[in-house]
N, C-alpha and C. Protein backbone atom coordinates (compact mmCIF):
# COMPACT_ATOMS: atom_id res chain seq x y z
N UNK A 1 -5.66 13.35 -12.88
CA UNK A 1 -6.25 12.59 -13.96
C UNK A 1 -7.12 13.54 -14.78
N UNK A 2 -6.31 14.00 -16.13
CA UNK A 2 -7.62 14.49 -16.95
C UNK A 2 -8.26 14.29 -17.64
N UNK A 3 -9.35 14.23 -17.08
CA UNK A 3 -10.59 12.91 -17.78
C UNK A 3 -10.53 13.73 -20.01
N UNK A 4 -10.58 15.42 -19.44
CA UNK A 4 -10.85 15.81 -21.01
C UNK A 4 -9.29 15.74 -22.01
N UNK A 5 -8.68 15.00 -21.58
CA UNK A 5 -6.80 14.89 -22.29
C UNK A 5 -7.28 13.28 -22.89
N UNK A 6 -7.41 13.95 -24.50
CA UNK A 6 -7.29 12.13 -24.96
C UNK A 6 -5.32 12.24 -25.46
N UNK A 7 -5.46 10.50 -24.84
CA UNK A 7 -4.38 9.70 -24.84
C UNK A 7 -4.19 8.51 -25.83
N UNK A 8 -3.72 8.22 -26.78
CA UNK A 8 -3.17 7.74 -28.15
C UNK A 8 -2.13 6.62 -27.89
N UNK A 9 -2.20 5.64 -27.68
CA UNK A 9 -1.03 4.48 -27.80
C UNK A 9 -0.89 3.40 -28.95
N UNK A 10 -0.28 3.43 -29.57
CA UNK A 10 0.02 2.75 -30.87
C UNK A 10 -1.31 2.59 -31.78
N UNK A 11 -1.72 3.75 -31.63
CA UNK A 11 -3.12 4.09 -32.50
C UNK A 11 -4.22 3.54 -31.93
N UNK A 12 -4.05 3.07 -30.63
CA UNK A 12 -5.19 3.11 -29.91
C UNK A 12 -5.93 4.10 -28.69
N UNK A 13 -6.70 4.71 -28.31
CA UNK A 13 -7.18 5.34 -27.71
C UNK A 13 -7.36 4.68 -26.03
N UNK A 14 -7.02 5.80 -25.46
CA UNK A 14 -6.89 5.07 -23.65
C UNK A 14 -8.08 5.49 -23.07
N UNK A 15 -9.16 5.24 -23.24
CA UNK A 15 -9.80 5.37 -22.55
C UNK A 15 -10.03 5.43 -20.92
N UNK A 16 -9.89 7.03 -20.31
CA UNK A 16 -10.50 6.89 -18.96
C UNK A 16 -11.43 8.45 -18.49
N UNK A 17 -12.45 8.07 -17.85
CA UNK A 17 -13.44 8.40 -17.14
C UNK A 17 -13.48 9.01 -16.10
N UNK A 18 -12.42 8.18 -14.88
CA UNK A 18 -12.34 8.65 -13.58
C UNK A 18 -10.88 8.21 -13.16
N UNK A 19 -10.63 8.69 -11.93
CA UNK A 19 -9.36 8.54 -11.74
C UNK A 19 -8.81 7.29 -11.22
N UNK A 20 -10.15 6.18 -10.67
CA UNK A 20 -10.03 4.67 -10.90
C UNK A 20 -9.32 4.02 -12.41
N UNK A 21 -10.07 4.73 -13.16
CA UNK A 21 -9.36 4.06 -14.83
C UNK A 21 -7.87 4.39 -14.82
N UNK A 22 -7.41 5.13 -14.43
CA UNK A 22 -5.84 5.83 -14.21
C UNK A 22 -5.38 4.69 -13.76
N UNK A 23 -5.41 4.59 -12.73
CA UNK A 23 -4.99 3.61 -11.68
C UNK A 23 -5.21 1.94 -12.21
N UNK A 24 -5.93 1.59 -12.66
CA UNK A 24 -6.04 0.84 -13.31
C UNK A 24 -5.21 -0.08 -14.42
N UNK A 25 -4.80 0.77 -14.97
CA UNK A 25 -3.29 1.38 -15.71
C UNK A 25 -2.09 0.23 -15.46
N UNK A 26 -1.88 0.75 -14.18
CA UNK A 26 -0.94 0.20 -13.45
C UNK A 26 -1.17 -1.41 -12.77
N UNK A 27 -2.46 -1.49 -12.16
CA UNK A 27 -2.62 -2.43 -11.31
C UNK A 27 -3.17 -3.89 -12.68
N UNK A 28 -3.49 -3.49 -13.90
CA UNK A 28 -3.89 -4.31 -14.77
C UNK A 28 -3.03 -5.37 -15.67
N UNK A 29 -1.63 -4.58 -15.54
CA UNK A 29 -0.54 -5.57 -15.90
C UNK A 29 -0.20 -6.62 -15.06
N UNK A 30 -0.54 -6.94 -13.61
CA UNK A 30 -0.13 -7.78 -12.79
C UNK A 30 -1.29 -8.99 -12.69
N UNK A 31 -0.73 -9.88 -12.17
CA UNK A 31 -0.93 -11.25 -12.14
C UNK A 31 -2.20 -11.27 -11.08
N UNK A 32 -3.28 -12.09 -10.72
CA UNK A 32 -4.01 -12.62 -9.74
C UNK A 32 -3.01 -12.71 -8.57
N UNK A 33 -3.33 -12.38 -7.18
CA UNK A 33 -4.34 -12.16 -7.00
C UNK A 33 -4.80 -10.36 -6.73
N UNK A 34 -4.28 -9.57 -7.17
CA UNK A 34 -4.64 -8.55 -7.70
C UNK A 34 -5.68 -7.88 -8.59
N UNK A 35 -5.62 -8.86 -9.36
CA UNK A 35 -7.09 -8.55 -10.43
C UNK A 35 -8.23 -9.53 -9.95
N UNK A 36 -9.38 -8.94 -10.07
CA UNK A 36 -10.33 -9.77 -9.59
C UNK A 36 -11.14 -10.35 -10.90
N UNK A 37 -12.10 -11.49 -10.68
CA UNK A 37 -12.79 -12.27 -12.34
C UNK A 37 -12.72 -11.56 -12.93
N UNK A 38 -12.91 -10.62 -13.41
CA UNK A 38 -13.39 -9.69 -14.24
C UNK A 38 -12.25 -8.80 -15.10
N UNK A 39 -11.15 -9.49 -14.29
CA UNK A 39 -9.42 -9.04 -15.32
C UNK A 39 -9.73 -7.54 -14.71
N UNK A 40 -10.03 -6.96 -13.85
CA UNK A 40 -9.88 -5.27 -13.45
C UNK A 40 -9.46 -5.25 -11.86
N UNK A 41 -8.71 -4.43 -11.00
CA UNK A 41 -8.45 -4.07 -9.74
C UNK A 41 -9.69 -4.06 -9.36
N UNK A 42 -9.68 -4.05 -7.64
CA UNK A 42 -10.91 -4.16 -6.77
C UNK A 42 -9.81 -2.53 -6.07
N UNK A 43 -10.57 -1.76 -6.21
CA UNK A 43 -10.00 -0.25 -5.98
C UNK A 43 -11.22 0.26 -4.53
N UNK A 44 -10.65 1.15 -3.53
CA UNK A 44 -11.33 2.28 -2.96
C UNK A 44 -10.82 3.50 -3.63
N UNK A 45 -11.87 4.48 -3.71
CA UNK A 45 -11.32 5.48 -4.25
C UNK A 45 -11.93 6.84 -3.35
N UNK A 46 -11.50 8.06 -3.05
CA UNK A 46 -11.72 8.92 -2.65
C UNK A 46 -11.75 10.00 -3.06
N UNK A 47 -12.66 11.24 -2.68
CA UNK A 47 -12.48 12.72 -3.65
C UNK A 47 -12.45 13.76 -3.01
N UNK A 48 -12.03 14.37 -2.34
CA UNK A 48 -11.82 15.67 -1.39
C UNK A 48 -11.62 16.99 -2.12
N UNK A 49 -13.07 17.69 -1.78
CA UNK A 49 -12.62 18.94 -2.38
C UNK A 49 -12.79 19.68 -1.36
N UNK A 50 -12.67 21.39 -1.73
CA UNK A 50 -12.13 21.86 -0.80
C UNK A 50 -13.83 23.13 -0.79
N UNK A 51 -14.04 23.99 0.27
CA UNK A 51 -15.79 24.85 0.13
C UNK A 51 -15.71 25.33 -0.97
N UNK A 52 -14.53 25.57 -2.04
CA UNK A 52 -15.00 26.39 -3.15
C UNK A 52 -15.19 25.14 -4.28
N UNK A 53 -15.38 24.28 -4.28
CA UNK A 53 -15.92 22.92 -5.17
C UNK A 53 -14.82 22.31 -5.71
N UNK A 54 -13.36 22.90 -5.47
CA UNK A 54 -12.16 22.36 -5.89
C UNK A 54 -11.33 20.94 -5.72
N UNK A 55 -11.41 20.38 -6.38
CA UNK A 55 -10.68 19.56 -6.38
C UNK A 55 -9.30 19.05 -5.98
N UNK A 56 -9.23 18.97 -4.35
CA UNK A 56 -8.10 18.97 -3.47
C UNK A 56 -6.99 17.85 -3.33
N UNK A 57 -8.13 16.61 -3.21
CA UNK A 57 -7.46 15.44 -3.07
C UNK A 57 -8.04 14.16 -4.12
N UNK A 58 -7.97 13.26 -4.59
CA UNK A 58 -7.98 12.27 -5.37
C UNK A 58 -7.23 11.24 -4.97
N UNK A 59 -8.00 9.88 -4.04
CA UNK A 59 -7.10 8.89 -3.35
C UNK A 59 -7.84 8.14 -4.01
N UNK A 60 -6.71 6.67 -4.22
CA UNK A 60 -7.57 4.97 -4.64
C UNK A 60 -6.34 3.72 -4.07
N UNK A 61 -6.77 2.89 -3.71
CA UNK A 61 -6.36 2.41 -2.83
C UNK A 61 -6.90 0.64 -3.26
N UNK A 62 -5.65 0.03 -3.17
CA UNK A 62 -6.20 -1.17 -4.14
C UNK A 62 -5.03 -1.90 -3.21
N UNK A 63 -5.13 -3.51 -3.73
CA UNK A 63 -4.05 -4.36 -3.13
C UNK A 63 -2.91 -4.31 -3.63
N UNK A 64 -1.93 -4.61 -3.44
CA UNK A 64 -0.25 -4.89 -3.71
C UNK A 64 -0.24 -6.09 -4.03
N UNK A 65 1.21 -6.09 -5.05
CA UNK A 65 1.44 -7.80 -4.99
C UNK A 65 2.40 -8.35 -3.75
N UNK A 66 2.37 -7.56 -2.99
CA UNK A 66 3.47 -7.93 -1.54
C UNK A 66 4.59 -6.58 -1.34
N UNK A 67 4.75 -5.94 -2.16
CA UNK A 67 5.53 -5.11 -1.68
C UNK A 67 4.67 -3.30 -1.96
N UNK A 68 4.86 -2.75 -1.14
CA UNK A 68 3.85 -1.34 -1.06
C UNK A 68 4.37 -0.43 -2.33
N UNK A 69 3.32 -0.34 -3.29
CA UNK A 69 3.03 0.22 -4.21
C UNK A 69 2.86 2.06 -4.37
N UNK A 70 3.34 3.15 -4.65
CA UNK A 70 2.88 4.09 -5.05
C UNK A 70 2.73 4.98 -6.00
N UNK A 71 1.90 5.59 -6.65
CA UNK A 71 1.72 6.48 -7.62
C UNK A 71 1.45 7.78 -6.91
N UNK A 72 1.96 9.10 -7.52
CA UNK A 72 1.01 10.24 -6.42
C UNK A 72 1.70 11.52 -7.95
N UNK A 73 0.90 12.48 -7.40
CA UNK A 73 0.89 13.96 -8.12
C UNK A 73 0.56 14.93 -7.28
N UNK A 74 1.53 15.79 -7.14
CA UNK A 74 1.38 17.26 -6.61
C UNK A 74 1.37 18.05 -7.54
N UNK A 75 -0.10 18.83 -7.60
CA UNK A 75 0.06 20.23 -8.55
C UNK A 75 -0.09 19.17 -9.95
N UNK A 76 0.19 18.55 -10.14
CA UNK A 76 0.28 18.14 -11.69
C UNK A 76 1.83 17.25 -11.90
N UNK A 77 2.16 17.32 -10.88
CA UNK A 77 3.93 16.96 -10.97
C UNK A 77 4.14 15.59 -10.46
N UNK A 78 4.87 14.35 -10.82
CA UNK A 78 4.74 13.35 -10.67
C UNK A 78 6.05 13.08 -9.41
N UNK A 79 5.68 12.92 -8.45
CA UNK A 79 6.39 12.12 -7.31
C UNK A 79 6.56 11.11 -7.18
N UNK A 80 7.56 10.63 -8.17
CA UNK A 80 8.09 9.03 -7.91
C UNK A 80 8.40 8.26 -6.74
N UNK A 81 8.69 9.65 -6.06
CA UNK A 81 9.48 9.27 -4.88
C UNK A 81 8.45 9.14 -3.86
N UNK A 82 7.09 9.42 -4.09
CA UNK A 82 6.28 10.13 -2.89
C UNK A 82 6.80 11.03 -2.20
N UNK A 83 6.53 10.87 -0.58
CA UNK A 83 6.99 12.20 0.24
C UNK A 83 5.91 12.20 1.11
N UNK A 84 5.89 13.23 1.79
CA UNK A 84 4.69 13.91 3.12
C UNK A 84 3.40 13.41 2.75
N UNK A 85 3.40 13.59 1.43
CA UNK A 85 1.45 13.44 1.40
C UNK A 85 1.55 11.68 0.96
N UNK A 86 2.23 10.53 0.54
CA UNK A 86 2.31 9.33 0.64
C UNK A 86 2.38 8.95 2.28
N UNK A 87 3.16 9.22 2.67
CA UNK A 87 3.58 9.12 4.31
C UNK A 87 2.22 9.21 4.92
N UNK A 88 1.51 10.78 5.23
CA UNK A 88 0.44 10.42 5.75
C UNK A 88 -0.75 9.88 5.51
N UNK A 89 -1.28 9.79 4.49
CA UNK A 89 -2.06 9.08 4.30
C UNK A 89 -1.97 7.57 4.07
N UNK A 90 -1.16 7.08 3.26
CA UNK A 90 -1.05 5.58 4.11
C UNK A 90 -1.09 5.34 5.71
N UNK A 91 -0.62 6.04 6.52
CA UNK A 91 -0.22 5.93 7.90
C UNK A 91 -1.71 5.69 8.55
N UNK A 92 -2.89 6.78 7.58
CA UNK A 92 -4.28 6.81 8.31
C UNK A 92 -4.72 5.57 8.11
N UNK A 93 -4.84 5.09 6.25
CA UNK A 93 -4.94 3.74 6.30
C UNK A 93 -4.62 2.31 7.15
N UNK A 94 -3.29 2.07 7.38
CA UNK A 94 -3.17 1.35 8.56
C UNK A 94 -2.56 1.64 10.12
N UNK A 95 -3.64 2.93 10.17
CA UNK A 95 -3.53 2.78 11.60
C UNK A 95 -5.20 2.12 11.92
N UNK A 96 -6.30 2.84 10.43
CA UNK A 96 -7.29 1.80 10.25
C UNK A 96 -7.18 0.42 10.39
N UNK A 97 -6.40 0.35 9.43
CA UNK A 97 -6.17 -1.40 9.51
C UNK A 97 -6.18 -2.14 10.26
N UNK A 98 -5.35 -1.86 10.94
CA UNK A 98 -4.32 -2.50 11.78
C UNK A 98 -4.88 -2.92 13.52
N UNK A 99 -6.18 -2.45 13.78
CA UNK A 99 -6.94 -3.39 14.86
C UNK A 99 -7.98 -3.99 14.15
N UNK A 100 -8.75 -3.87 13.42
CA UNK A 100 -9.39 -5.02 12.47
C UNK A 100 -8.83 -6.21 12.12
N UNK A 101 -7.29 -5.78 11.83
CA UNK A 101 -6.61 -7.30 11.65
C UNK A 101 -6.24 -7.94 12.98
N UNK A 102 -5.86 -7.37 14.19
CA UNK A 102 -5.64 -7.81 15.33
C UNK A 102 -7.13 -8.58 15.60
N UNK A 103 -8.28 -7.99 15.63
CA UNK A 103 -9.44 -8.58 15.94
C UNK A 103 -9.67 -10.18 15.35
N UNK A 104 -9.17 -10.00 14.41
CA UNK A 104 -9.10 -11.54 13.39
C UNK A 104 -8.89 -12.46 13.81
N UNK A 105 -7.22 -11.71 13.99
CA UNK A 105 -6.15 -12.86 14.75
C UNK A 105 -5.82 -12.17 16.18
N UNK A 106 -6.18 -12.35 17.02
CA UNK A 106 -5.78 -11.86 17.88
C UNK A 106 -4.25 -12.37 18.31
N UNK A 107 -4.00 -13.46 18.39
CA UNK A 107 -2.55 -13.88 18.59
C UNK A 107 -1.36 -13.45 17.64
N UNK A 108 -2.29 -12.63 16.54
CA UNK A 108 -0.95 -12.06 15.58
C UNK A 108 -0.58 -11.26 16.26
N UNK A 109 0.99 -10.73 15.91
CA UNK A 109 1.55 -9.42 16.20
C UNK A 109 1.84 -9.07 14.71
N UNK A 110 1.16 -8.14 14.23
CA UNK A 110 1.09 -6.80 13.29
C UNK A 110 1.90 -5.86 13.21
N UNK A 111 2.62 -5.79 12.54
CA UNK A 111 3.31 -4.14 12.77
C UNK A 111 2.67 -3.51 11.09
N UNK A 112 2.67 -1.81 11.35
CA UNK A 112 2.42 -1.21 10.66
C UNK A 112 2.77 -1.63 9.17
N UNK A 113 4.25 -1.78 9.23
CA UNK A 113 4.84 -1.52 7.96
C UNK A 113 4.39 -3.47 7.12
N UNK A 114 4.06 -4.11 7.70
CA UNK A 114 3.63 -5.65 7.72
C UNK A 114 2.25 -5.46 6.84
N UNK A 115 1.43 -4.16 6.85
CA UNK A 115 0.55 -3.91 6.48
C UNK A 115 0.72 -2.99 5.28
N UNK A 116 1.66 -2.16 5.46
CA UNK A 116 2.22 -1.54 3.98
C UNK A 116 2.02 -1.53 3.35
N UNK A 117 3.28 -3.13 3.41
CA UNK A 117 3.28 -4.01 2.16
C UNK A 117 2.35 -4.44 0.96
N UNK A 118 0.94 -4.51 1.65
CA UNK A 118 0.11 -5.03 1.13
C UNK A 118 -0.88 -4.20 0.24
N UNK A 119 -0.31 -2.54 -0.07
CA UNK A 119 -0.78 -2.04 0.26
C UNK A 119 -0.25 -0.88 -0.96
N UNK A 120 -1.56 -0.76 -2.27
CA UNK A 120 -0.87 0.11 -3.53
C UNK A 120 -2.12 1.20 -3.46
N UNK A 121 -1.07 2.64 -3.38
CA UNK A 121 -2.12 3.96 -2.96
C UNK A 121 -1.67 4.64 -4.34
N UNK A 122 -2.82 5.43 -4.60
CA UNK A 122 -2.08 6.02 -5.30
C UNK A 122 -3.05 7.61 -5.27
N UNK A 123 -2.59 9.08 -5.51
CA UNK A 123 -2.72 10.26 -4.97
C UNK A 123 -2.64 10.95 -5.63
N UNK A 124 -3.64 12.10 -6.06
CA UNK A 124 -3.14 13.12 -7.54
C UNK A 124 -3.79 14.59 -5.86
N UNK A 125 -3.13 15.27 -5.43
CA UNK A 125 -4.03 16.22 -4.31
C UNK A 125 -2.90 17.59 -4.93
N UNK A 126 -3.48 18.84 -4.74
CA UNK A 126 -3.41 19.91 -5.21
C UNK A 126 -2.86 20.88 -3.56
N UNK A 127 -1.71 21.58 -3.28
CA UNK A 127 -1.59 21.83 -2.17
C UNK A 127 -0.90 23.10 -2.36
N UNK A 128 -0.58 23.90 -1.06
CA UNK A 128 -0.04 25.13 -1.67
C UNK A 128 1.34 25.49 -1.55
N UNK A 129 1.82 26.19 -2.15
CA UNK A 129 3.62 25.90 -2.63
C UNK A 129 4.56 25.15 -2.26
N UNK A 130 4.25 23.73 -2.93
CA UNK A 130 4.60 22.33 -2.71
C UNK A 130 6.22 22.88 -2.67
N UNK A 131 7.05 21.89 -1.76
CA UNK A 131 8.22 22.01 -1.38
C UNK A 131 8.79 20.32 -1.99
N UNK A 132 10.05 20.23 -2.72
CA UNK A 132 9.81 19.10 -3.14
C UNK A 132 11.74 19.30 -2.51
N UNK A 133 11.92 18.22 -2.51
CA UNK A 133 13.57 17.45 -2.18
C UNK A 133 14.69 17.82 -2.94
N UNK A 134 14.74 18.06 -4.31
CA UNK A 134 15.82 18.50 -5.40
C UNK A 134 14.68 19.35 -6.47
N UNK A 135 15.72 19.55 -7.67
CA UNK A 135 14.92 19.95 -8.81
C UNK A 135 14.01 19.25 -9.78
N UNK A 136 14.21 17.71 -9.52
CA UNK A 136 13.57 17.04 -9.94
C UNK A 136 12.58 16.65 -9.59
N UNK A 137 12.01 17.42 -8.55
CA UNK A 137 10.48 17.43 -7.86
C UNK A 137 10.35 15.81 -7.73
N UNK A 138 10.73 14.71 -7.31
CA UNK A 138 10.27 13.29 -6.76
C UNK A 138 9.46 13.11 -6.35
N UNK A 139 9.97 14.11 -4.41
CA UNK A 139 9.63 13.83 -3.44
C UNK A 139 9.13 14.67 -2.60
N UNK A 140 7.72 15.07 -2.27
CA UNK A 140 7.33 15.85 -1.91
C UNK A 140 8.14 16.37 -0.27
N UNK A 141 8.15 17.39 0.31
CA UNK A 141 8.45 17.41 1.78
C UNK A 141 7.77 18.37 2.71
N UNK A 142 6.83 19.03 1.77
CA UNK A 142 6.66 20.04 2.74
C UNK A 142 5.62 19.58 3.82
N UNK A 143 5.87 19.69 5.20
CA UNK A 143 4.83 19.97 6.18
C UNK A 143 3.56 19.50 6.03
N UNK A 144 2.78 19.12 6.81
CA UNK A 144 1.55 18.69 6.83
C UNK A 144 0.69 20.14 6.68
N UNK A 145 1.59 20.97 7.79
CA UNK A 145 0.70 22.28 8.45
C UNK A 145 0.48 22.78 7.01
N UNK A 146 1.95 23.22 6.33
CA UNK A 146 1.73 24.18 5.26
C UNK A 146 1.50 23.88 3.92
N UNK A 147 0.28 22.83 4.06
CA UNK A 147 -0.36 22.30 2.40
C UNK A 147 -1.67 23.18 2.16
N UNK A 148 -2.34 23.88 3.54
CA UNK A 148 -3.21 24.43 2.74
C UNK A 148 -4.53 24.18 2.54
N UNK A 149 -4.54 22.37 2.64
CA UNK A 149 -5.83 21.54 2.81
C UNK A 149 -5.64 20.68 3.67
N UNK A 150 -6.63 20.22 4.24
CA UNK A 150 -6.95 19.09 4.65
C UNK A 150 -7.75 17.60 4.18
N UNK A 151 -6.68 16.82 4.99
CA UNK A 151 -6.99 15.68 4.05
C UNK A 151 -7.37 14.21 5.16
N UNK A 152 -8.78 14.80 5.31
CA UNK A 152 -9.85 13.88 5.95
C UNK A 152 -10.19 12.46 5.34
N UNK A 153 -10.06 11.63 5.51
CA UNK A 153 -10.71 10.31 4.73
C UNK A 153 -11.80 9.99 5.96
N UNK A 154 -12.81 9.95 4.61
CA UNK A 154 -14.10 9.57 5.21
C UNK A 154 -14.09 7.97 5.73
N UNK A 155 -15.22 8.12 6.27
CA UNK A 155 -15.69 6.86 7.53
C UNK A 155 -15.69 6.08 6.25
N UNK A 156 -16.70 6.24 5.20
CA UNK A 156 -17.16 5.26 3.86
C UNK A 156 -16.39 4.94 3.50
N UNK A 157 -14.56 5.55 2.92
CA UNK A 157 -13.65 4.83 2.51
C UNK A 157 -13.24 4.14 2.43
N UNK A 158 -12.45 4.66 3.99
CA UNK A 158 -12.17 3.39 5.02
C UNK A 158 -12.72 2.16 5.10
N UNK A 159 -13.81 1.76 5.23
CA UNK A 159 -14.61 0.81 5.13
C UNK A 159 -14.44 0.24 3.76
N UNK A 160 -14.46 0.97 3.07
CA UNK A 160 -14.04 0.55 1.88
C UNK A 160 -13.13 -0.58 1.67
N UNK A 161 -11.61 0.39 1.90
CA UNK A 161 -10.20 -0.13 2.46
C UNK A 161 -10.52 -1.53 2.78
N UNK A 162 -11.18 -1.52 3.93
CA UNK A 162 -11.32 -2.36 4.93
C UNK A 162 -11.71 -3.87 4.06
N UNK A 163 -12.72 -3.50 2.99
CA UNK A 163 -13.25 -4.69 2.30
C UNK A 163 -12.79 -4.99 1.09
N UNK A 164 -11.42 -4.77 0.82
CA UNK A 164 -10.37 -4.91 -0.27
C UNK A 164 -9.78 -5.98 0.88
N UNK A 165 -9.14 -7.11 -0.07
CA UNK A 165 -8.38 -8.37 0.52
C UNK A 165 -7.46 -8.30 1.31
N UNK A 166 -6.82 -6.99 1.54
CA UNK A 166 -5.82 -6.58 2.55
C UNK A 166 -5.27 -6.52 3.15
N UNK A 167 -6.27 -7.13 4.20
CA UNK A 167 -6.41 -7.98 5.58
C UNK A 167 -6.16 -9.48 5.52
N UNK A 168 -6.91 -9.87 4.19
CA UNK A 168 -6.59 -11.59 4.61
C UNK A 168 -5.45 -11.57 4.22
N UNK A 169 -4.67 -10.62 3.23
CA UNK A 169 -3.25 -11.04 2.93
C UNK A 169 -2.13 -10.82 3.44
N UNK A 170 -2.74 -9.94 4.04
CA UNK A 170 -1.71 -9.58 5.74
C UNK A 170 -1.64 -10.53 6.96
N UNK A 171 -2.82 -11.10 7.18
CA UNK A 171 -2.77 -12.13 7.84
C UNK A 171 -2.32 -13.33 7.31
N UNK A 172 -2.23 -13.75 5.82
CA UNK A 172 -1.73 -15.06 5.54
C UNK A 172 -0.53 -14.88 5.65
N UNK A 173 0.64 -13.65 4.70
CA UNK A 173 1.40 -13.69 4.78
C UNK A 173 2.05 -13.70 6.66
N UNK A 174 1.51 -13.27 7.30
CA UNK A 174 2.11 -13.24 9.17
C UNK A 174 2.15 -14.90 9.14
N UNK A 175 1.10 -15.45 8.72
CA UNK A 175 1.10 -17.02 9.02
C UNK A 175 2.53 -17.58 8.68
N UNK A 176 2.61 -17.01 7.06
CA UNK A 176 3.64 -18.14 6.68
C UNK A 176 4.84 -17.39 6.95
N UNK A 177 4.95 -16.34 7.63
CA UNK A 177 6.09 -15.71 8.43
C UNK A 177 6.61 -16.78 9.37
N UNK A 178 5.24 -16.97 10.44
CA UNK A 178 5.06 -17.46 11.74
C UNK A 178 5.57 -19.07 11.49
N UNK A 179 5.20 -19.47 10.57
CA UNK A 179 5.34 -20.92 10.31
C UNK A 179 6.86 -21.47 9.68
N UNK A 180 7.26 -20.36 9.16
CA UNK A 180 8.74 -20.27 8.59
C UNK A 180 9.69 -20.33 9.84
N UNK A 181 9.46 -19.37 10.70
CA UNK A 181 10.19 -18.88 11.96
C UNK A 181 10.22 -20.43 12.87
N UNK A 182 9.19 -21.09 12.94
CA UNK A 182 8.65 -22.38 13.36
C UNK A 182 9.44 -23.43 12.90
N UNK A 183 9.62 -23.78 11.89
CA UNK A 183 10.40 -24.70 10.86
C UNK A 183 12.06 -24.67 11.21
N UNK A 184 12.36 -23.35 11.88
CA UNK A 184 13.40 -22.95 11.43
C UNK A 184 14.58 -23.98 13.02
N UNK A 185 13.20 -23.05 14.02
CA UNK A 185 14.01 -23.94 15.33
C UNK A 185 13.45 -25.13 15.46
N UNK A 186 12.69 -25.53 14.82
CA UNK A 186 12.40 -27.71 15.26
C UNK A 186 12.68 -28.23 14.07
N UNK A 187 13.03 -29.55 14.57
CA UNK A 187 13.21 -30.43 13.76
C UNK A 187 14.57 -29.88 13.24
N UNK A 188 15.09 -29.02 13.70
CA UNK A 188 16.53 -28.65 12.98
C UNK A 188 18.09 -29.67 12.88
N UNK A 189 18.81 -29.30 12.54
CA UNK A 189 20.26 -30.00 12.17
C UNK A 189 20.62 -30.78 13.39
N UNK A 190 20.69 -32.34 13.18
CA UNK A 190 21.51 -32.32 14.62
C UNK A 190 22.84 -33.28 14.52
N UNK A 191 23.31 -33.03 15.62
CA UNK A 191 24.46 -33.21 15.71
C UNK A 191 25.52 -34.31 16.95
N UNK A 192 25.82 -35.08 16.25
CA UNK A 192 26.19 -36.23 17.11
C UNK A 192 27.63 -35.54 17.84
N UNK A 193 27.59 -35.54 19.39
CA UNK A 193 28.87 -35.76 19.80
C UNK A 193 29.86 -36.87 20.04
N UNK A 194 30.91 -36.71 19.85
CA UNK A 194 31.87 -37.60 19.92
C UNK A 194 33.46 -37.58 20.72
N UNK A 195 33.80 -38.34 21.02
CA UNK A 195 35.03 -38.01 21.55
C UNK A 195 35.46 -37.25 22.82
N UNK A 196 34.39 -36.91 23.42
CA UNK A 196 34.32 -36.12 24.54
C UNK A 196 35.31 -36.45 26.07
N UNK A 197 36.48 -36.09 26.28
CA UNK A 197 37.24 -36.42 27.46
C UNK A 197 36.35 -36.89 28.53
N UNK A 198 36.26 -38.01 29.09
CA UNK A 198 36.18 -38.62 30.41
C UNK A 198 34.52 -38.68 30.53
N UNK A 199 33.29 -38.70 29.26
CA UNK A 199 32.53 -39.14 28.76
C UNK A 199 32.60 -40.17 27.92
N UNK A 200 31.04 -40.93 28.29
CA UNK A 200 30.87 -41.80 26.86
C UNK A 200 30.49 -41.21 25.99
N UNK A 201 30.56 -41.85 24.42
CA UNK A 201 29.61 -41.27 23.83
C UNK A 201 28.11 -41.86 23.30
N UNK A 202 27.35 -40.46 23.22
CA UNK A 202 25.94 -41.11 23.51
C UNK A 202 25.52 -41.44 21.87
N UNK A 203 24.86 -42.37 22.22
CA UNK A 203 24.35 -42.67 21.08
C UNK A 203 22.91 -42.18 20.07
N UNK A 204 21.92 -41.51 21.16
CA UNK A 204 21.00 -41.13 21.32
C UNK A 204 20.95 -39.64 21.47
């Protein structure tokens, strides 16, 4: 995100600041419950630099409308596809998650990817001779080992994470999983027998 790059759209000026306003972008065209009163995302955001004051990593982390959301940049290069650095860092996120929501509900069963879903990251991090999938740079692949940095998310984030809707929408949606699955075997189709050799037939 470069805050000093002005941006021009049908003669209007895009105003952004930080790399929340970026992100913003994206998450501002969608419907409630995504946007909160105020018509803007409810975002975590993160900044990882590296001992020489560099600017390593850039994470923000907001809700989904149900299906897992990503934006990311290596070097400056746009990964549609994500790759290694989408992979792990969502993974830290809900492996966070993912006993906080058990604590809730304890009778839920959770799986990772159940939490995903719910779940729009988006990543601008700077690493060293990014390895990407084709020539069209998508998808990042290289190695965790050989990026060069490390990419710690703080305790504060997390917590952060944690107090974005996330959770309740992970747990509602398990409900109306649970309740679907429910519906499905009672009260189902039934079926009168008839004609049965050397039976009556029942009426009941």
């Amino acid at each position: 995100c470069n805050t000093k790059l002005n941006v021009v759209l049908n003669g209007e000026t895009i105003k952004m600041t930080k790399f929340a306003d970026y992100c913003n972008l994206y998450l501002s065209a969608r419907p409630p419950p995504v946007l909160n009163a105020k018509g803007v995302a409810d975002i975590a955001t993160e900044r990882i630099e590296d001992s020489e004051g560099r600017r390593r990593w850039e994470i923000a982390v907001a809700l989904s409308d149900g299906d897992f959301q990503q934006a990311s940049f290596v070097n400056s290069i746009s990964t549609a596809r994500g790759g290694t650095h989408v992979t792990y860092v969502t993974k830290k996120i809900t492996d966070f998650l993912e006993p906080k929501i058990k604590k809730k509900n304890r009778g839920a069963v959770i799986k990772p990817q159940q939490i995903r879903s719910h779940i729009a990251i988006f990543i601008n991090c700077l690493i060293n001779n990014p390895e990407f999938d084709s020539q069209t740079k998508e998808t990042l692949k290289s190695p965790v080992s050989s990026w060069g940095t490390k990419c710690e998310l703080s305790e504060e984030f997390l917590k952060k994470i944690a107090k974005l809707p996330i959770i309740e929408q992970v747990l509602l949606a398990n409900t109306s999983r649970t309740e679907g699955a429910l519906a499905k075997t009672s009260g189902g189709k039934k079926q009168r027998l008839t004609g049965m050799a050397k039976l009556d037939d029942a009426n009941n």
